[in-house]
N, C-alpha and C. Protein backbone atom coordinates (compact mmCIF):
# COMPACT_ATOMS: atom_id res chain seq x y z
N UNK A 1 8.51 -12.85 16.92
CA UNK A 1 8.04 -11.62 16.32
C UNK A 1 9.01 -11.13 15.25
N UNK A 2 10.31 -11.36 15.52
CA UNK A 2 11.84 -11.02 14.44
C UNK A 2 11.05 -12.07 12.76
N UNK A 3 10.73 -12.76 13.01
CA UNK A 3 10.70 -13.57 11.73
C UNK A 3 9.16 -12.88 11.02
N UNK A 4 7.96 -13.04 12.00
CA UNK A 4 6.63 -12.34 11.51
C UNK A 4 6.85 -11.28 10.78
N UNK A 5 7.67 -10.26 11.35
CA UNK A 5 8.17 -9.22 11.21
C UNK A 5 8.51 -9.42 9.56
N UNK A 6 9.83 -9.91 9.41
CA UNK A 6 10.71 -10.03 8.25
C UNK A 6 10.09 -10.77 7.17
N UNK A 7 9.11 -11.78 7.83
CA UNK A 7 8.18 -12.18 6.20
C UNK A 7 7.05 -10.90 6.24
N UNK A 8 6.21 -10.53 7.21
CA UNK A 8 5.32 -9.35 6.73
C UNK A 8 6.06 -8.46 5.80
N UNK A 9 7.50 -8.46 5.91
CA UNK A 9 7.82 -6.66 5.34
C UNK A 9 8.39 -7.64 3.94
N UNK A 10 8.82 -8.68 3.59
CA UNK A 10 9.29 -9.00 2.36
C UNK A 10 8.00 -9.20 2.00
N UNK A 11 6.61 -10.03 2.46
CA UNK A 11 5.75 -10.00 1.53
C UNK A 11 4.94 -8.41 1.29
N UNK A 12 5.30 -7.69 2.02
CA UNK A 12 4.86 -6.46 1.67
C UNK A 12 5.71 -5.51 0.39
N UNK A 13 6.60 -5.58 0.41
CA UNK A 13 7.88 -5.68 -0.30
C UNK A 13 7.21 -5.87 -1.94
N UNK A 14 7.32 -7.34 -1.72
CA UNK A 14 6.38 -8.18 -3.12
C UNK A 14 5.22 -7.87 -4.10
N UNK A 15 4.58 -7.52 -2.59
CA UNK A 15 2.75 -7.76 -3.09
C UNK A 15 2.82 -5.83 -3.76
N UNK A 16 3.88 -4.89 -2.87
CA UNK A 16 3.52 -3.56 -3.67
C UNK A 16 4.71 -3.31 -5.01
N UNK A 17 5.79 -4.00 -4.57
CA UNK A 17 7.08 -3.99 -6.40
C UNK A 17 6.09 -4.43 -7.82
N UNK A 18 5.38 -5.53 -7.11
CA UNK A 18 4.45 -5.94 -7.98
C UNK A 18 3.06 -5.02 -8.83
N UNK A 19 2.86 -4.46 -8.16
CA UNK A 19 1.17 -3.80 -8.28
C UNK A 19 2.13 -3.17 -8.50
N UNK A 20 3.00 -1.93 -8.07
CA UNK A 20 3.52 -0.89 -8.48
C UNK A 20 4.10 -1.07 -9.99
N UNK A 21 4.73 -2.10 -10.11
CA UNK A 21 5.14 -2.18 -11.80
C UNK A 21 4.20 -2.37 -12.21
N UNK A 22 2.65 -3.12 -12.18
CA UNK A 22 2.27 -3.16 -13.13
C UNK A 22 0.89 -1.83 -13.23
N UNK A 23 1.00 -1.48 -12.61
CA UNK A 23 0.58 -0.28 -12.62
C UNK A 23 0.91 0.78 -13.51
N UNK A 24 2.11 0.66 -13.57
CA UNK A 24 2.81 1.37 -15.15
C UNK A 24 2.68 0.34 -16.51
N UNK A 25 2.69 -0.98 -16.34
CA UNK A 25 3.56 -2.40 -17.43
C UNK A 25 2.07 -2.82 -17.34
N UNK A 26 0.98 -2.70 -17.09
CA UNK A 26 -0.25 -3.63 -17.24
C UNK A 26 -0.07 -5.38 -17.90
N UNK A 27 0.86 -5.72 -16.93
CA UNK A 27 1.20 -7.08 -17.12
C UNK A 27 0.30 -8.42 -16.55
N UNK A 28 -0.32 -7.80 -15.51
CA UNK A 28 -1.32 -8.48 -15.11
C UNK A 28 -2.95 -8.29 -15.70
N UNK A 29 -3.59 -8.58 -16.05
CA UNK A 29 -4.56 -8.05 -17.03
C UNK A 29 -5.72 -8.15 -16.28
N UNK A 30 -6.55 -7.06 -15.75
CA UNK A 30 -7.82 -7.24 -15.34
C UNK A 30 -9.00 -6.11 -15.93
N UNK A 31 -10.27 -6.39 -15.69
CA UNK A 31 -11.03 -5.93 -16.40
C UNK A 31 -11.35 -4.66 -15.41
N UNK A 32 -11.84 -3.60 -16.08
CA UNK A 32 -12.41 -2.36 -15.55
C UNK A 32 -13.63 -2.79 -14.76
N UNK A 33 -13.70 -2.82 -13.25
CA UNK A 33 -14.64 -2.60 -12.27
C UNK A 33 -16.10 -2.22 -12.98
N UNK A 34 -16.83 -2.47 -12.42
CA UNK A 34 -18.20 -2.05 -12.65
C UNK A 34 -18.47 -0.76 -12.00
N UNK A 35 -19.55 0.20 -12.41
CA UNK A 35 -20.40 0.87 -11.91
C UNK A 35 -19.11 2.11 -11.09
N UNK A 36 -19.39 1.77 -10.15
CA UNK A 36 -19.08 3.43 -9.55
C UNK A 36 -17.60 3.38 -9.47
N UNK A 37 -17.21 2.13 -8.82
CA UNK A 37 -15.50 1.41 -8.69
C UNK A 37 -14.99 1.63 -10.23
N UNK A 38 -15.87 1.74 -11.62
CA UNK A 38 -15.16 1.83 -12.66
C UNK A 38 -14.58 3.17 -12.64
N UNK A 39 -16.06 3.88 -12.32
CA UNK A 39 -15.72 5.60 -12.55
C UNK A 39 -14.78 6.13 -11.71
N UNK A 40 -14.83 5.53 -10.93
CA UNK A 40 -13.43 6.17 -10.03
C UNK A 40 -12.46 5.58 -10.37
N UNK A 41 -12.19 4.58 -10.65
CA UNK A 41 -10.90 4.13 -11.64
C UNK A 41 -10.86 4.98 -12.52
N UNK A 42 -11.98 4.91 -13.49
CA UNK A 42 -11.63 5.49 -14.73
C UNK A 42 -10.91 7.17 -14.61
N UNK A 43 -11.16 7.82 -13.04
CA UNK A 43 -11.06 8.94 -13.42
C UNK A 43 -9.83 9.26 -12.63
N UNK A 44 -9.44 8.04 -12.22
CA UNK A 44 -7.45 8.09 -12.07
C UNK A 44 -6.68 7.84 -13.12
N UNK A 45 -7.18 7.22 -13.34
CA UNK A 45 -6.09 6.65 -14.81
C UNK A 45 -6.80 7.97 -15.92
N UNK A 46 -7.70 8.46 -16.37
CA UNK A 46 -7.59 10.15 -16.97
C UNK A 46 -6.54 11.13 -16.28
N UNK A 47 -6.70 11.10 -15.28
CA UNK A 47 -6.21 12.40 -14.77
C UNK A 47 -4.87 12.04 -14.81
N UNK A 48 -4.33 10.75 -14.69
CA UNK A 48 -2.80 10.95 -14.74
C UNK A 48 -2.49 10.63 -13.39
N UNK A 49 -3.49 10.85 -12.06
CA UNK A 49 -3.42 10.58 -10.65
C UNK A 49 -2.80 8.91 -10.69
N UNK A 50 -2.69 8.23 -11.10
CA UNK A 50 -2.18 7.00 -11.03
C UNK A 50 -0.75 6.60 -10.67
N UNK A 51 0.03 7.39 -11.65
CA UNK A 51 1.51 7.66 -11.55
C UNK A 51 2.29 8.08 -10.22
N UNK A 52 1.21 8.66 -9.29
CA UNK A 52 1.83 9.09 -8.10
C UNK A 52 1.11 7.59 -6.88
N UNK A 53 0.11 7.66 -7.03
CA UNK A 53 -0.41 6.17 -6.48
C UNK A 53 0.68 4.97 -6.87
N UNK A 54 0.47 4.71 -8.22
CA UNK A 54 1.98 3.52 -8.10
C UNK A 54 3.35 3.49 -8.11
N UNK A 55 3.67 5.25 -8.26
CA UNK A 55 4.67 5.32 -7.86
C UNK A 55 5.40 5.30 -6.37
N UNK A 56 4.32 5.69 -5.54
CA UNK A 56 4.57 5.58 -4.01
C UNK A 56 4.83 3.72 -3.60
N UNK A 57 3.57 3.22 -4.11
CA UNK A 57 3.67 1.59 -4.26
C UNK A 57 4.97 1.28 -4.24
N UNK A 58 5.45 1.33 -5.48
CA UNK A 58 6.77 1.09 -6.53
C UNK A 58 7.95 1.40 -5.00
N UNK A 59 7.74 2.67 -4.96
CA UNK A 59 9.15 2.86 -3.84
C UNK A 59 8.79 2.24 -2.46
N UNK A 60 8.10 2.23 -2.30
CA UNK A 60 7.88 1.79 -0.62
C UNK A 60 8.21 0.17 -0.76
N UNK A 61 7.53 -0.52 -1.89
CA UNK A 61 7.86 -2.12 -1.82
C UNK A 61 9.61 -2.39 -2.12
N UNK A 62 10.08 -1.39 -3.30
CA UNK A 62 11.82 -1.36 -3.18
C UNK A 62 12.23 -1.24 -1.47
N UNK A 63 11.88 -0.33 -0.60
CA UNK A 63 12.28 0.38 0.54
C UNK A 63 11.98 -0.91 1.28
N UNK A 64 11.19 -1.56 1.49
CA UNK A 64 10.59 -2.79 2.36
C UNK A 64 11.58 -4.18 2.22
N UNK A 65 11.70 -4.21 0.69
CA UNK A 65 12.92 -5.51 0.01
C UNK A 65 13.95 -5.04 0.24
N UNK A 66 14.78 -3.79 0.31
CA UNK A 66 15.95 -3.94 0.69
C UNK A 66 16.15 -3.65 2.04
N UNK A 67 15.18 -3.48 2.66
CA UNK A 67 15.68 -3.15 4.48
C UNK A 67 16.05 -1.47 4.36
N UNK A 68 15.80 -0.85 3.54
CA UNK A 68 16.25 0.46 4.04
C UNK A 68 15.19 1.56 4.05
N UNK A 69 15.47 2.64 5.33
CA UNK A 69 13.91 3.58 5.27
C UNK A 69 12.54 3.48 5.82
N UNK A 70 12.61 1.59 6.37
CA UNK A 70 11.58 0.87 6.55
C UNK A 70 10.32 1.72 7.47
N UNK A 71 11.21 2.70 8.40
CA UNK A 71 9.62 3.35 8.85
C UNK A 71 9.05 4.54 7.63
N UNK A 72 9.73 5.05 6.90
CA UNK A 72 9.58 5.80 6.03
C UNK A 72 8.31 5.33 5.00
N UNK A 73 9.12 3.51 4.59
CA UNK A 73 8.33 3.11 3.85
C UNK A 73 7.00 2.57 4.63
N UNK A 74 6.75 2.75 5.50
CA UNK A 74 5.63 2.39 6.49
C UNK A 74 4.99 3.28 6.37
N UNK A 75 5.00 4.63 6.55
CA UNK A 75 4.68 6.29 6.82
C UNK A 75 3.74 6.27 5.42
N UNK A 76 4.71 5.74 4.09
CA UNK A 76 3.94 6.53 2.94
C UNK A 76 3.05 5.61 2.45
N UNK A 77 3.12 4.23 2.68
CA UNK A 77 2.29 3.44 2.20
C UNK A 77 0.87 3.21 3.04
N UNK A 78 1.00 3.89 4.19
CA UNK A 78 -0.36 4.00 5.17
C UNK A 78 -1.59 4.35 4.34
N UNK A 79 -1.36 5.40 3.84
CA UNK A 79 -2.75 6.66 3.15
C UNK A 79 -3.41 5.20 2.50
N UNK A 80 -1.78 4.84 1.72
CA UNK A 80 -2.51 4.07 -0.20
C UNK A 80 -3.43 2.81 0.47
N UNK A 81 -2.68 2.30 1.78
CA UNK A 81 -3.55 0.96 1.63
C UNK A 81 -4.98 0.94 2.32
N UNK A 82 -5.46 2.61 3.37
CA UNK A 82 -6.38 3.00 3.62
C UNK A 82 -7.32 3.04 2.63
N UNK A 83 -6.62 3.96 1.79
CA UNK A 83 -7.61 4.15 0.29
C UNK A 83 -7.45 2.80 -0.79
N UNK A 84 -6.97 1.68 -0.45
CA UNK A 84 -7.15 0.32 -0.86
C UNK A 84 -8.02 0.06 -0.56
N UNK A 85 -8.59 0.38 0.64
CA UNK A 85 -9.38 -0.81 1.79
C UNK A 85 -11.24 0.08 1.76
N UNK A 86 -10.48 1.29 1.42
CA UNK A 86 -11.71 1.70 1.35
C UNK A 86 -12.27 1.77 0.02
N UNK A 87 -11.95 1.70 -1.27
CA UNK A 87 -12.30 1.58 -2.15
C UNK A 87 -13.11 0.36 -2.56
N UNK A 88 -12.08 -0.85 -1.97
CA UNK A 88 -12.95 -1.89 -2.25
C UNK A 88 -14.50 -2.08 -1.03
N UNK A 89 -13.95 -1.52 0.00
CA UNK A 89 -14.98 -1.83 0.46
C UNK A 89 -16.85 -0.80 0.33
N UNK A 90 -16.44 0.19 0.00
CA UNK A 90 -17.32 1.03 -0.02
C UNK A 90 -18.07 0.85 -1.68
N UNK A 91 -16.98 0.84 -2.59
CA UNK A 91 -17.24 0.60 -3.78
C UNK A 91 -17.95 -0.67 -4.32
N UNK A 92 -18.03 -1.84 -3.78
CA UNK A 92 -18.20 -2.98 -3.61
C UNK A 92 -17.22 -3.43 -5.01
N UNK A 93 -15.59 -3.39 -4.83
CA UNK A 93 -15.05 -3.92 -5.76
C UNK A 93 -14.21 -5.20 -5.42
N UNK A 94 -14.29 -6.16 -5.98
CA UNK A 94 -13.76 -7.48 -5.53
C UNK A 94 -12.37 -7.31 -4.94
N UNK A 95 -11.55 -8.12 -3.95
CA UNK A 95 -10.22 -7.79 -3.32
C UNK A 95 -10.20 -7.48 -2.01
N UNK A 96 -11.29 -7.06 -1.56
CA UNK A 96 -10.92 -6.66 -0.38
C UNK A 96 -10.47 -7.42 1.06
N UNK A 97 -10.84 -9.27 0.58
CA UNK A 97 -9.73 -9.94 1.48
C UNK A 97 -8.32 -9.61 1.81
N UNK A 98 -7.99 -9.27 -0.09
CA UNK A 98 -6.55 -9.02 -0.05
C UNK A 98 -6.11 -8.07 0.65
N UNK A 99 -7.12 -6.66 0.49
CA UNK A 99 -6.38 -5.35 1.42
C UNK A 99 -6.27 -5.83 2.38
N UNK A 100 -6.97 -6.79 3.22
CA UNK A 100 -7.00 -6.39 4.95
C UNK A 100 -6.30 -7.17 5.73
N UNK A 101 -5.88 -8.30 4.21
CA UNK A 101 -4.07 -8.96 4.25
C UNK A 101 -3.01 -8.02 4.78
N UNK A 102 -3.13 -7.44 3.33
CA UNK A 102 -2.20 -5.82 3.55
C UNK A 102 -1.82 -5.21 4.49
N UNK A 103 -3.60 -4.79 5.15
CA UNK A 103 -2.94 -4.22 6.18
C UNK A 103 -2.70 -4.80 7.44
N UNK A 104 -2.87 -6.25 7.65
CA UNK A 104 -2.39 -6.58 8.63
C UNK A 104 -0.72 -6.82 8.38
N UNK A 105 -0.55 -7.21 7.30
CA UNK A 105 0.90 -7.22 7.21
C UNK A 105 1.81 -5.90 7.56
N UNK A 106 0.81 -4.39 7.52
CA UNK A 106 1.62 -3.67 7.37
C UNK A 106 1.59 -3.41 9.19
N UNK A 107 0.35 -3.93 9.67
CA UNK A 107 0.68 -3.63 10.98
C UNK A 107 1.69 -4.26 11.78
N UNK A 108 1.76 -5.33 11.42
CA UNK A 108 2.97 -6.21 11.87
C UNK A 108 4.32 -5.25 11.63
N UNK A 109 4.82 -5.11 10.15
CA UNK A 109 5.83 -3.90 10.55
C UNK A 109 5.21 -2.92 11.01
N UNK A 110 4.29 -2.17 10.98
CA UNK A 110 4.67 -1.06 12.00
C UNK A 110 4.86 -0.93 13.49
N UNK A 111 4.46 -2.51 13.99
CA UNK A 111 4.78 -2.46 15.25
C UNK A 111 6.10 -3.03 15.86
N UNK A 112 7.03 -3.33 14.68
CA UNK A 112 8.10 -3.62 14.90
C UNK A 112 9.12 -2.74 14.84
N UNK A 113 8.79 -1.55 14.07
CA UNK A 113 9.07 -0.38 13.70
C UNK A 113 8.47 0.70 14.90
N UNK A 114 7.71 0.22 16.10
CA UNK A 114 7.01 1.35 16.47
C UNK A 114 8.19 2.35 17.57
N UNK A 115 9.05 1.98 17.65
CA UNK A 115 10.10 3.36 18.40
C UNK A 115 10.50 4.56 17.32
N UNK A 116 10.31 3.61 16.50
CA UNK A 116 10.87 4.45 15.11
C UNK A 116 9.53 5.86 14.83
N UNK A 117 8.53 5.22 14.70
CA UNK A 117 7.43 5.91 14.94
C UNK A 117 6.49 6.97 15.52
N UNK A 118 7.48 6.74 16.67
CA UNK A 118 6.55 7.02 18.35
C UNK A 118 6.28 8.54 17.93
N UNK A 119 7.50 9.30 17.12
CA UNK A 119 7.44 10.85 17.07
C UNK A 119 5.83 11.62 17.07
N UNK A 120 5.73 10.83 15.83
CA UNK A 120 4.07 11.46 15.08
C UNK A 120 3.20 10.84 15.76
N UNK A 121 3.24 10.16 16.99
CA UNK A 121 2.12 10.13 17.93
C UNK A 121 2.29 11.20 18.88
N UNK A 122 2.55 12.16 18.86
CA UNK A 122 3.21 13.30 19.77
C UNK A 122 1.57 13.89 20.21
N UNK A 123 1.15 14.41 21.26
CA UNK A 123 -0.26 15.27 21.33
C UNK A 123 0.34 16.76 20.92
N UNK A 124 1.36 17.48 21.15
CA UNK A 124 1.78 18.61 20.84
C UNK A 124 2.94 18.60 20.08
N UNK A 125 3.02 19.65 19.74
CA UNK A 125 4.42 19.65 18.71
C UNK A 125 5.62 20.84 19.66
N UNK A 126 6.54 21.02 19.34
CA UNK A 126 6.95 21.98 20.48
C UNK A 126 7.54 23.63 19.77
């Protein structure tokens, strides 16, 4: 589980340093989605909402590659790869093998991470 562990969180590491830079660097070149998946693209990248989407990316895959923060970087990258998974899937936009890569990779760390965790499963707060 020590090794599953340590390749899930470096390829997690990878797969978001990546998307997160080019999210700013459009180095990878793909075409605007069709139909409804466009318009909701289109109306992140207007609003400027993008910058905080790949910027979370951007830090959590740094936080994952160097080993530091790792439940932190677990915590913030949850929402994005929800709203990965649901975009492609609801939207019918191509990728969505890849998210559910994602998130199995991310479950793998989080269950390696899960003492780290346990807090915010609390039923009450005190």
């Amino acid at each position: 589980m020590k090794i599953a562990s340590l390749i899930a969180r470096l390829l997690l590491g990878l797969i978001f340093v990546v998307f997160g830079l080019n999210g700013f660097l459009h180095f990878i070149k793909a075409p605007m989605p069709e139909g409804i998946a466009g318009q909701f693209a289109g109306a992140i990248f207007v609003s400027k909402y993008y910058v905080v989407i790949f910027g979370v990316q951007l830090i959590s895959g740094v936080l994952f590659l160097v080993n530091r923060f790792v439940p932190l970087a677990v915590v913030l990258i949850g929402p994005v790869i929800v709203n990965i998974i649901c975009f492609h899937a609801l939207m019918g936009a191509p990728g969505l093998p890849l998210a559910i890569v994602v998130a199995l990779l991310w479950a793998v760390v989080a269950f390696r991470n899960k003492q780290h965790l346990a807090g915010i499963f609390v039923q009450r707060g005190e």
